[in-house]
N, C-alpha and C. Protein backbone atom coordinates (compact mmCIF):
# COMPACT_ATOMS: atom_id res chain seq x y z
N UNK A 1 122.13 163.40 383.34
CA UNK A 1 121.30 162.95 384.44
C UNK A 1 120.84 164.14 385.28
N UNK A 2 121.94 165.18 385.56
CA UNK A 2 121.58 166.42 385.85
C UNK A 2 120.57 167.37 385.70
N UNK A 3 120.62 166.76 384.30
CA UNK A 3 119.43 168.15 383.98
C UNK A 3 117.94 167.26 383.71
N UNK A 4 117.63 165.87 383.64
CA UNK A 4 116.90 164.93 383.84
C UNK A 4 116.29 165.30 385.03
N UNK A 5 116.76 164.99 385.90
CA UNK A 5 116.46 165.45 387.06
C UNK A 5 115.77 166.42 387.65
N UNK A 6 116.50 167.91 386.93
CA UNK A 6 116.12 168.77 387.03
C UNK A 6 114.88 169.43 386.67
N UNK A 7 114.75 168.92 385.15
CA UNK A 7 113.32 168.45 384.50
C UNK A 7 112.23 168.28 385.50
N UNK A 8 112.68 166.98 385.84
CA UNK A 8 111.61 166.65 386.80
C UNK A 8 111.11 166.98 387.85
N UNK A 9 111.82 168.04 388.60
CA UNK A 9 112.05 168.51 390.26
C UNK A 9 110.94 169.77 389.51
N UNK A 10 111.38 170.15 388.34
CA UNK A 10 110.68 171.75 387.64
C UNK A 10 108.86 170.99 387.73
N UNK A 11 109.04 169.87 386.74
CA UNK A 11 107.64 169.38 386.91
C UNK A 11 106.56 169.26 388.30
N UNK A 12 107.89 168.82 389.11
CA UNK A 12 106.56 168.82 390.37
C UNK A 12 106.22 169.75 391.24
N UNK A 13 107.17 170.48 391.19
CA UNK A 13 107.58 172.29 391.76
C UNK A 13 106.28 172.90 391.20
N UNK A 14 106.20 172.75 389.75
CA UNK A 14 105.13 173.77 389.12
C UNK A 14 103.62 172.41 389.26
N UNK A 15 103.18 171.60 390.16
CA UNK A 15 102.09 170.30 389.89
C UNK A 15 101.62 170.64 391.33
N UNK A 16 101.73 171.83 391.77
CA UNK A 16 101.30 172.00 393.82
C UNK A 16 100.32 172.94 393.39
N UNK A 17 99.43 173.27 394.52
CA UNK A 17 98.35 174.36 394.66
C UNK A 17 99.31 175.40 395.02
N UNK A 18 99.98 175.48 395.76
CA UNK A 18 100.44 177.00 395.80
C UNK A 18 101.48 177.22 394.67
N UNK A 19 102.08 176.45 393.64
CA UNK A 19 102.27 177.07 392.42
C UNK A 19 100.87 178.09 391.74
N UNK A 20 100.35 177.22 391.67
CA UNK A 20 99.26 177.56 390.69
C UNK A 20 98.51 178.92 391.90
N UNK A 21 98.42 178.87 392.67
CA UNK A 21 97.63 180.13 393.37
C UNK A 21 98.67 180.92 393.30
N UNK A 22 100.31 181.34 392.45
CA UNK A 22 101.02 182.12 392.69
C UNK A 22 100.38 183.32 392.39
N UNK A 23 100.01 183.13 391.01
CA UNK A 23 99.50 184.07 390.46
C UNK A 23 98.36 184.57 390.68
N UNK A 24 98.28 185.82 390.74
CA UNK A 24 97.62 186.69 391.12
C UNK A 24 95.98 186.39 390.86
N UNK A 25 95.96 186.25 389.60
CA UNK A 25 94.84 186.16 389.11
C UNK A 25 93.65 184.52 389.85
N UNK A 26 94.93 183.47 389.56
CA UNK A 26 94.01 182.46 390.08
C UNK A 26 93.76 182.65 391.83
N UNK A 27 94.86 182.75 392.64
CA UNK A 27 94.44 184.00 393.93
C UNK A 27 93.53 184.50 394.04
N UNK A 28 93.51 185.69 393.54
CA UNK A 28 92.19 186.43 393.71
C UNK A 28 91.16 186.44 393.15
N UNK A 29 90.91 185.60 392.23
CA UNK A 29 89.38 185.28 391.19
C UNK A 29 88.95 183.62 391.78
N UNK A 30 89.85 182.75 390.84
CA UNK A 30 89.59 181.11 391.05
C UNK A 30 89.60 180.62 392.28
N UNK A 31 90.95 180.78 392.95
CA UNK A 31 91.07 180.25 393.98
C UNK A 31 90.01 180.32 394.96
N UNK A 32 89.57 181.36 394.80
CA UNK A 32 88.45 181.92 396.30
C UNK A 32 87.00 180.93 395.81
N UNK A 33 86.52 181.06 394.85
CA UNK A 33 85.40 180.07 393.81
C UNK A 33 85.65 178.72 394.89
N UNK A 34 86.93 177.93 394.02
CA UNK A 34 87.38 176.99 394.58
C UNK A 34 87.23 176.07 396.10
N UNK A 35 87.19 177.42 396.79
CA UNK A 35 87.02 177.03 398.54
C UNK A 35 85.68 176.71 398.82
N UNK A 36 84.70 177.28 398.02
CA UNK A 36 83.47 177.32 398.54
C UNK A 36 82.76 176.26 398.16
N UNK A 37 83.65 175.14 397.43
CA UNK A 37 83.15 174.35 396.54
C UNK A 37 83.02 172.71 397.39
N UNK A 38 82.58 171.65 396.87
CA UNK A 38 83.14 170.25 397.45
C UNK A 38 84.27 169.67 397.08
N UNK A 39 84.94 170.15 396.47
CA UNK A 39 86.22 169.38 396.18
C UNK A 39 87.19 170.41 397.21
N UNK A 40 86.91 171.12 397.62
CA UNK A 40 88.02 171.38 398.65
C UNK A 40 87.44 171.20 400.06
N UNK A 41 86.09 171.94 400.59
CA UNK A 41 85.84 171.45 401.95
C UNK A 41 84.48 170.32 401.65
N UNK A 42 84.21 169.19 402.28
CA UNK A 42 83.44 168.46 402.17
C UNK A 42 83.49 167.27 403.18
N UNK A 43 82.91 166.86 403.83
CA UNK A 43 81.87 165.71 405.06
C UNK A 43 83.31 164.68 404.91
N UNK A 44 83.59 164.84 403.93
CA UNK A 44 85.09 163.35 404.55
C UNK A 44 86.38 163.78 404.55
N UNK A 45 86.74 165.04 404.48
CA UNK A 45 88.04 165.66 404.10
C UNK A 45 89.34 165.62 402.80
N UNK A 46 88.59 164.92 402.31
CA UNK A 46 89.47 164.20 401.25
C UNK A 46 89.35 165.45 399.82
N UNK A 47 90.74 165.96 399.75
CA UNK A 47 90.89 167.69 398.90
C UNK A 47 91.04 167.21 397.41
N UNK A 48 90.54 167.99 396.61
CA UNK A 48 91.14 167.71 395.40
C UNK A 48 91.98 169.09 394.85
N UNK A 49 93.07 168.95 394.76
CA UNK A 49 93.99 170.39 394.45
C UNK A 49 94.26 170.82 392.82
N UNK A 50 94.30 171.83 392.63
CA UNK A 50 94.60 172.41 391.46
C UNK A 50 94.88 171.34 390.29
N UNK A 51 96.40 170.34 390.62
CA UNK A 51 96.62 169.43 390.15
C UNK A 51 95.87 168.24 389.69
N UNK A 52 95.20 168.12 390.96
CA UNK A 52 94.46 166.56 390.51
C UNK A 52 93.32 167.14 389.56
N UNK A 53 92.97 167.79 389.32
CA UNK A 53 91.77 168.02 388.31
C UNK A 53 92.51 168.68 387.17
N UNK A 54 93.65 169.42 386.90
CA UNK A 54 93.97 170.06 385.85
C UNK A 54 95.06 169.35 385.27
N UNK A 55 95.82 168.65 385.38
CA UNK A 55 96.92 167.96 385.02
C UNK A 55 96.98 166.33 385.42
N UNK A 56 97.48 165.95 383.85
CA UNK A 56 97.23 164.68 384.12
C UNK A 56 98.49 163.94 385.30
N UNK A 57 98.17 162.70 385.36
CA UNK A 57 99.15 161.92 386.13
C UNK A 57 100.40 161.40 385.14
N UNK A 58 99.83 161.13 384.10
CA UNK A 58 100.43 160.19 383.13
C UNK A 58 101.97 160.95 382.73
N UNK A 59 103.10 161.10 382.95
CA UNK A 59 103.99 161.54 382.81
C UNK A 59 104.04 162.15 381.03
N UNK A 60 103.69 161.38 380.60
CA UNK A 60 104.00 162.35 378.80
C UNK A 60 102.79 162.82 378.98
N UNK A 61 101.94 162.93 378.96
CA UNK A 61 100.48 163.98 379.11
C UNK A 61 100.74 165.01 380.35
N UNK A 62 101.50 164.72 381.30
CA UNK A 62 101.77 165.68 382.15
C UNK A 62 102.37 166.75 381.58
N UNK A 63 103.38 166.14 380.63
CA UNK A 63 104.53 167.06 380.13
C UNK A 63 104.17 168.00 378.78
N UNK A 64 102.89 167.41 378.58
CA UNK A 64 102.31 168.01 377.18
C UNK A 64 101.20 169.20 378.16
N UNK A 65 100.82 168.87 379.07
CA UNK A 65 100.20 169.77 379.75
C UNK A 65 100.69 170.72 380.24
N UNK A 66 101.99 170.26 380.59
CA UNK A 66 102.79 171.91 381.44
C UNK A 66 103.53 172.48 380.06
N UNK A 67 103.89 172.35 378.93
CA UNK A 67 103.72 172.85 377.79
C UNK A 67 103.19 173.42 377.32
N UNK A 68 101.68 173.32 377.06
CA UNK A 68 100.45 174.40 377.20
C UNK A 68 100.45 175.34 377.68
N UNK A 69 100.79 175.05 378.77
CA UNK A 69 100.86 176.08 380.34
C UNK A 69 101.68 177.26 379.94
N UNK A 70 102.92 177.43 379.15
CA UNK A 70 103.18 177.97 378.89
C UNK A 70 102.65 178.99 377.86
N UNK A 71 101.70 179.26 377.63
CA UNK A 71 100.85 180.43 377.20
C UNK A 71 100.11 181.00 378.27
N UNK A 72 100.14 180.20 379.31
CA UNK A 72 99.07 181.17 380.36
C UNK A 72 100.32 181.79 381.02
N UNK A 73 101.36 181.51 380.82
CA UNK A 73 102.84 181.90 382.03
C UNK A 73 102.85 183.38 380.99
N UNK A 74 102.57 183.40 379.46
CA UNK A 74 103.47 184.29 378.67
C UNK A 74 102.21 185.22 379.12
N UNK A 75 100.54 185.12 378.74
CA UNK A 75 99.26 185.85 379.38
C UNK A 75 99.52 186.74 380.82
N UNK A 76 100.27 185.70 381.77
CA UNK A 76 100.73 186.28 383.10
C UNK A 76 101.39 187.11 383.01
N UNK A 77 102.73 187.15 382.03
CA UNK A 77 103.62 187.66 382.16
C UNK A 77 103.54 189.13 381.31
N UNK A 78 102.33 189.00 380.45
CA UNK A 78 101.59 190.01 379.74
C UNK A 78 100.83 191.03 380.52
N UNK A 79 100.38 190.51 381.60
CA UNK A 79 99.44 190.99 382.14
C UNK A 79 97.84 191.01 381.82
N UNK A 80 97.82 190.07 381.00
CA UNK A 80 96.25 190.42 380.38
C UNK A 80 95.08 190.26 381.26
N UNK A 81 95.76 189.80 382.55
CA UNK A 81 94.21 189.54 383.21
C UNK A 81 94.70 190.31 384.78
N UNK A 82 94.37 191.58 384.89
CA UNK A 82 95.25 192.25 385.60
C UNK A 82 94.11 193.19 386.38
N UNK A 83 92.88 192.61 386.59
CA UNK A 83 91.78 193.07 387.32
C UNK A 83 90.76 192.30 387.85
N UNK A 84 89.91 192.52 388.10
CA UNK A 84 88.46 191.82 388.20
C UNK A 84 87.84 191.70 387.35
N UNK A 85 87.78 193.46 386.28
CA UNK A 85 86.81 193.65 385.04
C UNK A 85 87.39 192.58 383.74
N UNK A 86 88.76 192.61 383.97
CA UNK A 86 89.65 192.08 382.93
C UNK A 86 89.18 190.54 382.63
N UNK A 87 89.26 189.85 384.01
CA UNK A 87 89.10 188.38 384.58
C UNK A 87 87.47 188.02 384.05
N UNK A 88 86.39 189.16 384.49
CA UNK A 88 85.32 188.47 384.18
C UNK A 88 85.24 188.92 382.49
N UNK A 89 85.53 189.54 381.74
CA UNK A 89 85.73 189.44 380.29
C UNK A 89 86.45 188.56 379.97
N UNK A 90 87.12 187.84 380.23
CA UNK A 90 87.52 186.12 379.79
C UNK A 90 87.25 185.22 380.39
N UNK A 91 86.63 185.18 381.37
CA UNK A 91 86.33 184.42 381.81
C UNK A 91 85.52 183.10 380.66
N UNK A 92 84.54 183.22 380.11
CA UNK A 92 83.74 182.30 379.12
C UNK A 92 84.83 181.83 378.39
N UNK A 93 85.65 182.64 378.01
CA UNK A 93 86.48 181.60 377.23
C UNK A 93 87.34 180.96 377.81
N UNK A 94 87.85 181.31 379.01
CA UNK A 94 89.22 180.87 379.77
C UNK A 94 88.49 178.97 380.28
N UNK A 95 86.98 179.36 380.58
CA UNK A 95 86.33 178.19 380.89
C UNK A 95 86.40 176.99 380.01
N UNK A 96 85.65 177.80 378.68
CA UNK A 96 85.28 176.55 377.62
C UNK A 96 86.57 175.95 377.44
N UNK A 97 88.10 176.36 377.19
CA UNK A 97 88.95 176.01 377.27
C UNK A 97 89.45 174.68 377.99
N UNK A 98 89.30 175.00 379.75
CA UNK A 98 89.39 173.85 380.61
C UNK A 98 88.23 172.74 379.92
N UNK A 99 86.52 173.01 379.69
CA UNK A 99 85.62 172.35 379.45
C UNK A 99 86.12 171.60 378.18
N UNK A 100 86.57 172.08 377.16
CA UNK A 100 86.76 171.33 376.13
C UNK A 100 88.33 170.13 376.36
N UNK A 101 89.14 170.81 376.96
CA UNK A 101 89.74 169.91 377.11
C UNK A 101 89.35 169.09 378.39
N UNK A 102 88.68 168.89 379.17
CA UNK A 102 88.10 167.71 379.85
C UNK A 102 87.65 166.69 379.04
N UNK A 103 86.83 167.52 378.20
CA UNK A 103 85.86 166.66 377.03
C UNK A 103 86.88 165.70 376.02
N UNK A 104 87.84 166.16 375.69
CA UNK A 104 88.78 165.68 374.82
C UNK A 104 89.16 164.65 375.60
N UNK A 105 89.53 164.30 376.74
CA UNK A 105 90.18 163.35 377.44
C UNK A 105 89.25 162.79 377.93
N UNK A 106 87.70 162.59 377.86
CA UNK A 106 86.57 161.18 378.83
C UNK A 106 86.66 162.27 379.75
N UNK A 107 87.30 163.26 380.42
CA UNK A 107 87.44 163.60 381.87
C UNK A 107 87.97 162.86 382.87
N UNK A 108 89.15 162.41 382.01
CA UNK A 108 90.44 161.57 382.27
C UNK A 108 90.81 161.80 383.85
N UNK A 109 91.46 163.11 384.46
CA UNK A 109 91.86 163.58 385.37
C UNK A 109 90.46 163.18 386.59
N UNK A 110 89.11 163.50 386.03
CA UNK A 110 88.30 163.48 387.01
C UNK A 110 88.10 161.92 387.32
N UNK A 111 88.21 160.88 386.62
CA UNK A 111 88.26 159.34 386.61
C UNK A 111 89.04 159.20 387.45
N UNK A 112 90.30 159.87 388.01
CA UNK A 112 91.42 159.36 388.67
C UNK A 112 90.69 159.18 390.14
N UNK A 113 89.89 160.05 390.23
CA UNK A 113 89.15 159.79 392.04
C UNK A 113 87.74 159.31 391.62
N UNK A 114 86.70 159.46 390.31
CA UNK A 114 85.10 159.42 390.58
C UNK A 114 85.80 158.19 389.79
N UNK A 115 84.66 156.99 389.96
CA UNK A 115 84.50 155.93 389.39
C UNK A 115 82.74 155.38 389.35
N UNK A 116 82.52 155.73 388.24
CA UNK A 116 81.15 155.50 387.93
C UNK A 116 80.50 154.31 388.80
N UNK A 117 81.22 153.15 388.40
CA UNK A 117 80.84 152.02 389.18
C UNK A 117 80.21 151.44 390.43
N UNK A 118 81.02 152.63 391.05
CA UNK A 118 80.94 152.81 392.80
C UNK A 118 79.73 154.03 393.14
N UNK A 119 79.48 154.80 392.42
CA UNK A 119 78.78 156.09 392.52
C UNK A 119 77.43 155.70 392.81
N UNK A 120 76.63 155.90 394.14
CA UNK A 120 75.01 155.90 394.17
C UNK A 120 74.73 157.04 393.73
N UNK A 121 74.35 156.93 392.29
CA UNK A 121 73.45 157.75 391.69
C UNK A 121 71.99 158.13 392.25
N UNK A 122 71.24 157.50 392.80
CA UNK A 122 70.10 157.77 393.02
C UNK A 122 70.25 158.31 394.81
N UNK A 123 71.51 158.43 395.39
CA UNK A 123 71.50 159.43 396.40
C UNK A 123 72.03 161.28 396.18
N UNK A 124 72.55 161.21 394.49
CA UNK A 124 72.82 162.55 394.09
C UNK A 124 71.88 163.08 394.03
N UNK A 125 71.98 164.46 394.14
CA UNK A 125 70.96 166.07 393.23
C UNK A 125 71.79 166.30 392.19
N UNK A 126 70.34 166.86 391.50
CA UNK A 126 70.54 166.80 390.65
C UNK A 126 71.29 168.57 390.39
């Protein structure tokens, strides 16, 4: 039960924005992107954090996701992205990555707050 537990305390420990801004790289490259965007400041206050767009809710897809994760921890721990010049030379791929797996899931994570249904389309830009 101990280590059940423990499991789980690890899961939500590493499911916060300031996990994910530990590292250096999402810090000083992503994170800053991030702010300037509508999902963090926007007309109703309502944030969307690291988590809610990158990781699912669903507890076994959560757990298959922070699994993954562990290649960007071993990348970190490599150092491979250990500049600016470094960051924007992967960048295209570090992207299509997130992009394809959105695509793989409907854009599962982004469903959890947009709901087509409700959306006035004809007050968006395009």
């Amino acid at each position: 039960m101990l280590l059940w537990g423990g499991f789980n305390w690890s899961l939500e420990l590493t499911n916060t924005e300031a996990f994910c801004v530990s590292c250096h790289a999402m810090r000083d490259y992503v994170f800053k992107e991030y702010k300037r965007t509508i999902h963090y400041n926007n007309r109703t206050g309502v944030r969307a954090s690291c988590p809610d767009c990158h990781v699912p809710r669903e507890w076994i897809h959560k757990v298959v996701r922070k699994v993954q994760a562990t290649n960007e921890v071993y990348h970190w721990l490599r150092g491979s992205i250990d500049s600016p010049q470094a960051f924007e030379a992967k960048r295209g791929v570090l992207a299509r990555q997130v992009w394809s797996a959105m695509e793989s899931t409907r854009s599962r994570e982004c469903r959890n707050c947009h709901d087509i249904e409700f959306m006035a389309t004809t007050r968006q830009s395009n």
